[in-house]
C-alpha atoms as a PDB file:
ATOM      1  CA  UNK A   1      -4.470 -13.968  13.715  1.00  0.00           C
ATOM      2  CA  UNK A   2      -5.774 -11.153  11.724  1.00  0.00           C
ATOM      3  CA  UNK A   3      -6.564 -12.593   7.585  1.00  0.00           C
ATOM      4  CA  UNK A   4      -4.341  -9.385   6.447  1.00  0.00           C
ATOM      5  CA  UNK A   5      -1.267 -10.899   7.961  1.00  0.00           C
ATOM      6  CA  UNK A   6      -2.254 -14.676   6.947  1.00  0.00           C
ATOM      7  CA  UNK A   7      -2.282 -13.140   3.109  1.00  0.00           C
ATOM      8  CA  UNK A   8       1.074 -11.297   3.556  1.00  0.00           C
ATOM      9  CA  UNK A   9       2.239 -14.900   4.663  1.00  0.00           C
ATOM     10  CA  UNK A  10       0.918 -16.267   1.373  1.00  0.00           C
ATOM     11  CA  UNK A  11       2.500 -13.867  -0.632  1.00  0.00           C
ATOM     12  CA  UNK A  12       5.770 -14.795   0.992  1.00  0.00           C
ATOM     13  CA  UNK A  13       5.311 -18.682   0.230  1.00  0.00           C
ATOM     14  CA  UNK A  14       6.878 -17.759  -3.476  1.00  0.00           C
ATOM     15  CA  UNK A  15      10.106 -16.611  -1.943  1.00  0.00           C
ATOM     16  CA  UNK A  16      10.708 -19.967  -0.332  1.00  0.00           C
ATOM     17  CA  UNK A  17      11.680 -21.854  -3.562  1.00  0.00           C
ATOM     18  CA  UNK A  18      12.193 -25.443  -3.816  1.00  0.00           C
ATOM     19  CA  UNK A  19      15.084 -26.008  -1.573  1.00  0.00           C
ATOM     20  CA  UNK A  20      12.768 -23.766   1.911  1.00  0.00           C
ATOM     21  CA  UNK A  21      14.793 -23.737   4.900  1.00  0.00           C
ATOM     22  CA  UNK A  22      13.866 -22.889   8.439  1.00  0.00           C
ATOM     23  CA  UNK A  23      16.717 -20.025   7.800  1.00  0.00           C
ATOM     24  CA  UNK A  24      14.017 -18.646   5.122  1.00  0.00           C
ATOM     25  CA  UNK A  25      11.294 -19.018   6.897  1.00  0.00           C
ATOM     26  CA  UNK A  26      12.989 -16.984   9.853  1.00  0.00           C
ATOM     27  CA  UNK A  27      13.964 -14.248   7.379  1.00  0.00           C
ATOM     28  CA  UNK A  28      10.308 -13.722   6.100  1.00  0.00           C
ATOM     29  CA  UNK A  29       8.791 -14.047   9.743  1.00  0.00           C
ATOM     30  CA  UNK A  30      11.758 -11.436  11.053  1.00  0.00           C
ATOM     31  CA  UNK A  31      10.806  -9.107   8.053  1.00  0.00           C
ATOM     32  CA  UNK A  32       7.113  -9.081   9.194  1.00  0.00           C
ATOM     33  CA  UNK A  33       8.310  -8.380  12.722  1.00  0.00           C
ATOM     34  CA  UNK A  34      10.081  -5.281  11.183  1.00  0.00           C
ATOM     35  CA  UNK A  35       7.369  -4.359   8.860  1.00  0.00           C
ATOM     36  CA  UNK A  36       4.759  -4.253  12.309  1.00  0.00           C
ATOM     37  CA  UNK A  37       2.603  -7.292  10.812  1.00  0.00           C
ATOM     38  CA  UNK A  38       2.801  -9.290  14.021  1.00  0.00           C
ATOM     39  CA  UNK A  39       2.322  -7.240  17.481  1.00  0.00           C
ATOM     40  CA  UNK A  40       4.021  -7.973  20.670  1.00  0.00           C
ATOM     41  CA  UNK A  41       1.559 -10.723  22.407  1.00  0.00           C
ATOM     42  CA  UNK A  42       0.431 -12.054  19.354  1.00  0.00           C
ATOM     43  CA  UNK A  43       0.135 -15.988  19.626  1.00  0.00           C
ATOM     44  CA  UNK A  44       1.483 -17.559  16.130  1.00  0.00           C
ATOM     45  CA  UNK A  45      -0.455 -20.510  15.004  1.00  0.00           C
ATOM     46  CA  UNK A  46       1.584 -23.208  13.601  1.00  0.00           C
ATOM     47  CA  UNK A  47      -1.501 -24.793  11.039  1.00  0.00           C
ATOM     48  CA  UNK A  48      -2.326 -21.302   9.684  1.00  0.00           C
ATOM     49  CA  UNK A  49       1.266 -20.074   9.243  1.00  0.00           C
ATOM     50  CA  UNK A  50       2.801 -23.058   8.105  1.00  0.00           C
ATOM     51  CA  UNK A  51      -0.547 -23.418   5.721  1.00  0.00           C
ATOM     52  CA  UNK A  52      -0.104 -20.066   4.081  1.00  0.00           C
ATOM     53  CA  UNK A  53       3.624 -20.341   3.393  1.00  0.00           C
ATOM     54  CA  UNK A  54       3.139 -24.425   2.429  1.00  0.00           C
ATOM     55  CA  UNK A  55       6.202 -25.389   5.245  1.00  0.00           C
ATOM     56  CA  UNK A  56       6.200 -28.288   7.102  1.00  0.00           C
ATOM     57  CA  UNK A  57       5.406 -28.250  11.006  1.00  0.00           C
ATOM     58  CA  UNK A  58       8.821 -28.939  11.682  1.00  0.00           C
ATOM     59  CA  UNK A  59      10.173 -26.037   9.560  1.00  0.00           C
ATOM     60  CA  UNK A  60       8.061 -23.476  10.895  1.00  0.00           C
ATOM     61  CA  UNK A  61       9.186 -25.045  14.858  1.00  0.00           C
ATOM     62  CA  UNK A  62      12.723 -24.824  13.975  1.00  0.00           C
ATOM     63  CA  UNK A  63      12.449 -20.969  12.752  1.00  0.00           C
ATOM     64  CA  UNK A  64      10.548 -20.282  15.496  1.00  0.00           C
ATOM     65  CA  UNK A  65      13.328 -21.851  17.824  1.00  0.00           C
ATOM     66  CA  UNK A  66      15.863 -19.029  15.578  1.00  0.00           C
ATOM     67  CA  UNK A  67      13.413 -16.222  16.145  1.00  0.00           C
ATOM     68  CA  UNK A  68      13.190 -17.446  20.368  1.00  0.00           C
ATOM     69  CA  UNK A  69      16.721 -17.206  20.570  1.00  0.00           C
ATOM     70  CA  UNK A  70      16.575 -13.337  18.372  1.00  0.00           C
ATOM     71  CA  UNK A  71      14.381 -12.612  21.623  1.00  0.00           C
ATOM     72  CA  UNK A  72      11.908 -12.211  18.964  1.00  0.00           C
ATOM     73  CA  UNK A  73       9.463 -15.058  20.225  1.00  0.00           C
ATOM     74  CA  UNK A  74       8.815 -16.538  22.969  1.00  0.00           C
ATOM     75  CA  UNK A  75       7.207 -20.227  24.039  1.00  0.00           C
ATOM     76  CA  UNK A  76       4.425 -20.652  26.837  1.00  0.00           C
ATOM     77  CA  UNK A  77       3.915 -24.252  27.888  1.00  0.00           C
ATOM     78  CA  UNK A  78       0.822 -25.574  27.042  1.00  0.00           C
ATOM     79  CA  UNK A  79      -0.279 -21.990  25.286  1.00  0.00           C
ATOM     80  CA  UNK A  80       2.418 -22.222  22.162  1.00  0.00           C
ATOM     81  CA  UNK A  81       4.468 -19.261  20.860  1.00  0.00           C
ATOM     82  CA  UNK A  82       4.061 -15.912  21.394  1.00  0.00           C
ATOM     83  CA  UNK A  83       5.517 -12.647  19.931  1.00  0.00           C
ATOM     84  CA  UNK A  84       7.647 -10.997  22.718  1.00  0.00           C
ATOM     85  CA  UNK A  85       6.459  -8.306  24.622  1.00  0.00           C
ATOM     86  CA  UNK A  86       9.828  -5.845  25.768  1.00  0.00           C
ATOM     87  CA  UNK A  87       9.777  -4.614  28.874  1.00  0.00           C
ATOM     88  CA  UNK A  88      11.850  -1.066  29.009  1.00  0.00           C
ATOM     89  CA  UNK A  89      14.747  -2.541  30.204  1.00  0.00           C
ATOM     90  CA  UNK A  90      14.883  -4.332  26.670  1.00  0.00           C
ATOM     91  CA  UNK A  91      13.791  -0.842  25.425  1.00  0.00           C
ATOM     92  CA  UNK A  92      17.036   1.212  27.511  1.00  0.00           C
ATOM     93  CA  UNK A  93      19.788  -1.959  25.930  1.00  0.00           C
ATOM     94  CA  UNK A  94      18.478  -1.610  22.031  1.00  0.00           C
ATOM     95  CA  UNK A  95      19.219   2.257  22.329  1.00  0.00           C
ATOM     96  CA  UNK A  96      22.428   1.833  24.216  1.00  0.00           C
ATOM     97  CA  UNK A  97      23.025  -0.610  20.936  1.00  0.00           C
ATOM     98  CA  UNK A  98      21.483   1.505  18.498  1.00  0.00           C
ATOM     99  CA  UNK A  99      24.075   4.367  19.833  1.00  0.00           C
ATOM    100  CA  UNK A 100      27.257   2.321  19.231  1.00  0.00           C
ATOM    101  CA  UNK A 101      26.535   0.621  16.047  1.00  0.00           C
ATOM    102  CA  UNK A 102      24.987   3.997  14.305  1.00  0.00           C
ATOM    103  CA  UNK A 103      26.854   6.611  15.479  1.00  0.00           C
ATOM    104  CA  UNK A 104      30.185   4.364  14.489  1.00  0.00           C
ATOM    105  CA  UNK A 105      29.359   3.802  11.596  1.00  0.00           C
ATOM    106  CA  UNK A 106      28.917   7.760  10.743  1.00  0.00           C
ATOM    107  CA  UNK A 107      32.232   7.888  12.974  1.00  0.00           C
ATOM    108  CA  UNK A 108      33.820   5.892  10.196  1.00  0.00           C
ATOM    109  CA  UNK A 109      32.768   7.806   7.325  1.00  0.00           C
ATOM    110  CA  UNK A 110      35.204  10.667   8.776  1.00  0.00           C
ATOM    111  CA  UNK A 111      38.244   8.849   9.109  1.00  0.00           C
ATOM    112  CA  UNK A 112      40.203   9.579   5.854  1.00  0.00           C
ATOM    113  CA  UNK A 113      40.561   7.185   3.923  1.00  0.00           C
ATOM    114  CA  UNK A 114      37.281   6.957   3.175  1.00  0.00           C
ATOM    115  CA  UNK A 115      35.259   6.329  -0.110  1.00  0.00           C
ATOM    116  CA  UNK A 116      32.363   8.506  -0.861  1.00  0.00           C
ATOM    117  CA  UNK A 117      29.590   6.703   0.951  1.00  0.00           C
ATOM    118  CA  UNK A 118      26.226   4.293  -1.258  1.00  0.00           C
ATOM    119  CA  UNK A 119      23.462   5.869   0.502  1.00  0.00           C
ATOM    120  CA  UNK A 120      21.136   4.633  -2.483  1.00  0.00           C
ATOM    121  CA  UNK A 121      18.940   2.653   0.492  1.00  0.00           C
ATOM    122  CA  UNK A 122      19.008   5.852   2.703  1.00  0.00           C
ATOM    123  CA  UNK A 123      17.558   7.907  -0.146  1.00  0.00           C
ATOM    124  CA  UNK A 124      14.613   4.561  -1.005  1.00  0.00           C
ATOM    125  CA  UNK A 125      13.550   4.828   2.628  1.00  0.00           C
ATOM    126  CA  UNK A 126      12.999   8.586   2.859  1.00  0.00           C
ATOM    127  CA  UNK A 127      11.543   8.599  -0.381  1.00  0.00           C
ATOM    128  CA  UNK A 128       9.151   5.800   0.733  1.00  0.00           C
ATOM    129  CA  UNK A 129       8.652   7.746   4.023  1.00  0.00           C
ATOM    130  CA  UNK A 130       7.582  10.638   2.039  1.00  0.00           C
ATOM    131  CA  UNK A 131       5.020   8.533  -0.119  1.00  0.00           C
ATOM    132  CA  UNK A 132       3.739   6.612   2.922  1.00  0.00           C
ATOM    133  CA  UNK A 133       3.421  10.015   4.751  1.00  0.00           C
ATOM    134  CA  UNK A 134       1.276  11.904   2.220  1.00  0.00           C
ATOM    135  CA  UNK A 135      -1.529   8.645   2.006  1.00  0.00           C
ATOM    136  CA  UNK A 136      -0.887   8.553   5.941  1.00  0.00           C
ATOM    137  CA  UNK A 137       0.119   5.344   6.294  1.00  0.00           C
ATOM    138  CA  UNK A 138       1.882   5.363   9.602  1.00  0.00           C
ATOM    139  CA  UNK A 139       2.508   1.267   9.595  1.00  0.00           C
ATOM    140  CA  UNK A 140       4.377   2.251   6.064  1.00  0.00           C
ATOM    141  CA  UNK A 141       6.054   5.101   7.769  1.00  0.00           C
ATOM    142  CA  UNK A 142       6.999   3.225  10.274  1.00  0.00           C
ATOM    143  CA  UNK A 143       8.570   0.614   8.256  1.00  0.00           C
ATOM    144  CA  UNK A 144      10.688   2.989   5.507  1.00  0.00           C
ATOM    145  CA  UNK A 145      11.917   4.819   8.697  1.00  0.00           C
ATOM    146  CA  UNK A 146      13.338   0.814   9.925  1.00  0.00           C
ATOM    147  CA  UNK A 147      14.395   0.768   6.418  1.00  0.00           C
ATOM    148  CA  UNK A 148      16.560   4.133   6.785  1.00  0.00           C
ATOM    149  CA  UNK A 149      18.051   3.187   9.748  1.00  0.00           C
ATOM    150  CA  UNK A 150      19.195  -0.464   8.434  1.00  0.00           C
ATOM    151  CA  UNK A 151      20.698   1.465   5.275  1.00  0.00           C
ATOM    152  CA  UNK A 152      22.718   4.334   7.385  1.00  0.00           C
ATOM    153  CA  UNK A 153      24.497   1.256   8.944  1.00  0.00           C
ATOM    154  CA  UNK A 154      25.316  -0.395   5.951  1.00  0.00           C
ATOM    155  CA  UNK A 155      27.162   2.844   5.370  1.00  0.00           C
ATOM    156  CA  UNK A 156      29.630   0.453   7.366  1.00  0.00           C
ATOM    157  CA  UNK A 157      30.624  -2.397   5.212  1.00  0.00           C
ATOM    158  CA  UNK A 158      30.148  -5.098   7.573  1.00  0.00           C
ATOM    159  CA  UNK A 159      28.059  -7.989   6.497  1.00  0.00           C
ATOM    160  CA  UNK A 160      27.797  -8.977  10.342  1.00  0.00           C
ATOM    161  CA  UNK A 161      26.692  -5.354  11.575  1.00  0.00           C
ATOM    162  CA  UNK A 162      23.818  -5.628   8.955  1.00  0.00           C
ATOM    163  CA  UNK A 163      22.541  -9.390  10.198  1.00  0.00           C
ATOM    164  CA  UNK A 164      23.097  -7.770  13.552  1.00  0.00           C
ATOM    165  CA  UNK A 165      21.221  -4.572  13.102  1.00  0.00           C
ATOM    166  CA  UNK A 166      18.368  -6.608  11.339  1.00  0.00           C
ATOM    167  CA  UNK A 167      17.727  -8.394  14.603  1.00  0.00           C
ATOM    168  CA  UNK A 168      17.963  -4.961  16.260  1.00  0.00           C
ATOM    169  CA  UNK A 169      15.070  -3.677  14.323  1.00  0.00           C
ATOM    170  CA  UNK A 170      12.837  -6.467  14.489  1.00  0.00           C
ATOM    171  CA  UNK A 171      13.083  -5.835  18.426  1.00  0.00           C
ATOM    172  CA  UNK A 172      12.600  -2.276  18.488  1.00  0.00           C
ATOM    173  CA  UNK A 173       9.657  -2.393  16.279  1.00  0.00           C
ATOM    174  CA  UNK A 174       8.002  -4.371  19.236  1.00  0.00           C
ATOM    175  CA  UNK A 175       8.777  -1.217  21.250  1.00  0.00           C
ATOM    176  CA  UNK A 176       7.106   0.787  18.883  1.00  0.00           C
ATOM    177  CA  UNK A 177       3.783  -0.793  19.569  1.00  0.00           C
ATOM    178  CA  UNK A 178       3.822   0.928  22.773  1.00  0.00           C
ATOM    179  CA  UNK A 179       2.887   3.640  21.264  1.00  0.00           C
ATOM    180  CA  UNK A 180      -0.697   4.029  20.975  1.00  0.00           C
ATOM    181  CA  UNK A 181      -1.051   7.158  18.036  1.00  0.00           C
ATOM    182  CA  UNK A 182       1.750   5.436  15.591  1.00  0.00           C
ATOM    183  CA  UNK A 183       1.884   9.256  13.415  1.00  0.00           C
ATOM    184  CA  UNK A 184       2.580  11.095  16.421  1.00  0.00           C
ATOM    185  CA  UNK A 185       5.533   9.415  17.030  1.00  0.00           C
ATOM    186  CA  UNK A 186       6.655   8.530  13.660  1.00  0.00           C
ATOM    187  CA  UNK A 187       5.663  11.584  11.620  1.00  0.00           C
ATOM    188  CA  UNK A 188       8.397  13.846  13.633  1.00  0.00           C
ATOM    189  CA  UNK A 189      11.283  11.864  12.432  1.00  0.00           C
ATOM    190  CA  UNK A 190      10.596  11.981   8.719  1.00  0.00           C
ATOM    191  CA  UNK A 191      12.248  15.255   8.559  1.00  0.00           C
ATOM    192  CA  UNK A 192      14.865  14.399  10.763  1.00  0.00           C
ATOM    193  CA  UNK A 193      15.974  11.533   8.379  1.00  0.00           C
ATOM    194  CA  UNK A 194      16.166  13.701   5.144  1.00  0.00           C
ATOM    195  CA  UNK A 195      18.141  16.687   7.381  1.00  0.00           C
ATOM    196  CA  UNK A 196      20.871  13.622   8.024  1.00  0.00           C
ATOM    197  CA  UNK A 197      21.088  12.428   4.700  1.00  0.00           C
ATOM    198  CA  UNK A 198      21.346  15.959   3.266  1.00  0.00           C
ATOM    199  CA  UNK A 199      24.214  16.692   5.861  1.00  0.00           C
ATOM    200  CA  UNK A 200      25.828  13.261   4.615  1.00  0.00           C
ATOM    201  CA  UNK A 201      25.320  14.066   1.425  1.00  0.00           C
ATOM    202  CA  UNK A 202      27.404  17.243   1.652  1.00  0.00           C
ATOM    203  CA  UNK A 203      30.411  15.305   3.362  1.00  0.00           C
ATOM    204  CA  UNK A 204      29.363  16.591   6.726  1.00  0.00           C
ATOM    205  CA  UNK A 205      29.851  13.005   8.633  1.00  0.00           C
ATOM    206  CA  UNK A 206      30.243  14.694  11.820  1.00  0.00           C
ATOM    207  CA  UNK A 207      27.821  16.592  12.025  1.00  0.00           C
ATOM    208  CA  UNK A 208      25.356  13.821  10.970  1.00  0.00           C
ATOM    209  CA  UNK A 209      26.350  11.749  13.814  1.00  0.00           C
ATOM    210  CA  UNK A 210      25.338  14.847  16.099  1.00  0.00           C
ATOM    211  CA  UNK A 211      22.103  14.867  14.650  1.00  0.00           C
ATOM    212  CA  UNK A 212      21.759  10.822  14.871  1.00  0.00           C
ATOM    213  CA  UNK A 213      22.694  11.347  18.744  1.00  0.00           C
ATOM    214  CA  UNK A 214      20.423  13.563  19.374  1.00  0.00           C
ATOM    215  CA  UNK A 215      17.760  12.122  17.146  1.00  0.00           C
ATOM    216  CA  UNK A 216      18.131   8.426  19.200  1.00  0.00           C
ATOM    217  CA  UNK A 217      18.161  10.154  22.297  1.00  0.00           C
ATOM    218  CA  UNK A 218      15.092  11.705  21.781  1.00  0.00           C
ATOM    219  CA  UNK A 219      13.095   8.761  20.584  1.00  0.00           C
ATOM    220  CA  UNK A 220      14.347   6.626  23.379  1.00  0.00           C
ATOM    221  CA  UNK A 221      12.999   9.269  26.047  1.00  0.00           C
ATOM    222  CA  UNK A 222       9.620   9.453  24.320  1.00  0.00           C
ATOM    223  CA  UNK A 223       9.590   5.816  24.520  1.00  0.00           C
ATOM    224  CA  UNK A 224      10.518   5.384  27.747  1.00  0.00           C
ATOM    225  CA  UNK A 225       8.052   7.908  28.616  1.00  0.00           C
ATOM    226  CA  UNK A 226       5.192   6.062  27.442  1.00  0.00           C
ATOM    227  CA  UNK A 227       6.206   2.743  28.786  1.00  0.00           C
ATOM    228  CA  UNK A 228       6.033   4.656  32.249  1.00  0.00           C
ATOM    229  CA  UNK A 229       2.440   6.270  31.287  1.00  0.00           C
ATOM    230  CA  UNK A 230       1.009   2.754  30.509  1.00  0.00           C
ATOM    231  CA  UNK A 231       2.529   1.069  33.843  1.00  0.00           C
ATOM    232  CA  UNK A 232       0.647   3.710  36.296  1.00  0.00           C
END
């Protein structure tokens, strides 16, 4: 395990608090899934994580029993736990996924009546995409474009579609290791995020679903399309 990642830990161990919980733990370790920190086949050591975010060995098992059943992790006997690997089956289900929970909640934002949509975390994540675009940090990029994504479903109100779209993420950015030059595949869809907030932002729901359809559609084929490439 790479000393960048065991320092992002440590800066996490301040978020635990006094009263830590294997549910904490599980958040942090899910938002460093999301963020690309750990990559699919990664094996998780259980000293030096639960060292650099001061957790018992029993904590740290128990979120990584959460994260196993998230599909997140996975357990090899007598090797310990691994981050998942997807296979493009996983790859074709989060898109089918990704279709219904999106688009609907764009769907929603048509049916009258409606109040004027927060997209406060939509506008963060492009702005953020912008930034991490112009110092070309693709892992950044990456990240803010997760970040747009989680915030065009909270468009919905549903506490349970959020926790549900978090796990979602922390998936697909396993996918996204697949792809071996990380700016040619996330660079594309920077401008394709600000052209649906700017149709949302003129009251154009409809017509920002389009673009979301088209705009999933397209990333799953180019995914799908490497995972093919790399099993020749």
């Amino acid at each position: 395990m790479s000393d960048n990642v065991l320092e992002e830990l440590s800066e996490d161990r301040g978020r635990l608090g006094r009263t830590s919980t294997a549910e904490r733990v599980a958040v942090i370790l899910r938002t460093r899934i999301i963020e690309g920190g750990f990559r699919p086949g990664m094996r998780l050591a259980e000293e030096e994580i639960g060292n650099a975010l001061g957790i018992s060995r029993n904590t740290l098992r128990e979120a990584f029993r959460l994260l196993t059943h998230e599909r997140l992790l996975v357990h090899e006997l007598n090797r310990g736990m691994f981050v998942r690997k997807l296979t493009v089956e996983d790859l074709e289900d989060l898109y089918r996924v990704r279709r219904l929970v999106e688009c609907a909640a764009l769907r929603q934002l048509a049916a009258p009546p409606c109040p004027p949509p927060d997209m406060t975390a939509m506008e963060t994540a492009v702005a953020a995409g912008r930034r991490a675009a112009a110092e070309q940090r693709w892992r950044d990029l990456g990240t803010a474009n997760m970040h747009f994504h989680q915030g065009l479903v909270e468009l919905a109100g549903s506490p349970r579609t959020d926790e549900m779209m978090r796990g979602v993420l922390a998936e697909l950015r396993l996918v996204f290791h697949v792809m071996e030059n990380p700016r040619r595949f996330h660079e594309p869809y920077l401008p394709r995020n600000e052209q649906i907030l700017r149709t949302l932002q003129r009251g154009d729901a409809p017509g920002a679903e389009r673009l979301l359809a088209v705009y999933l559609d397209d990333s799953r084929h180019q995914l799908a399309e490497e995972y093919a490439r790399q099993l020749r």
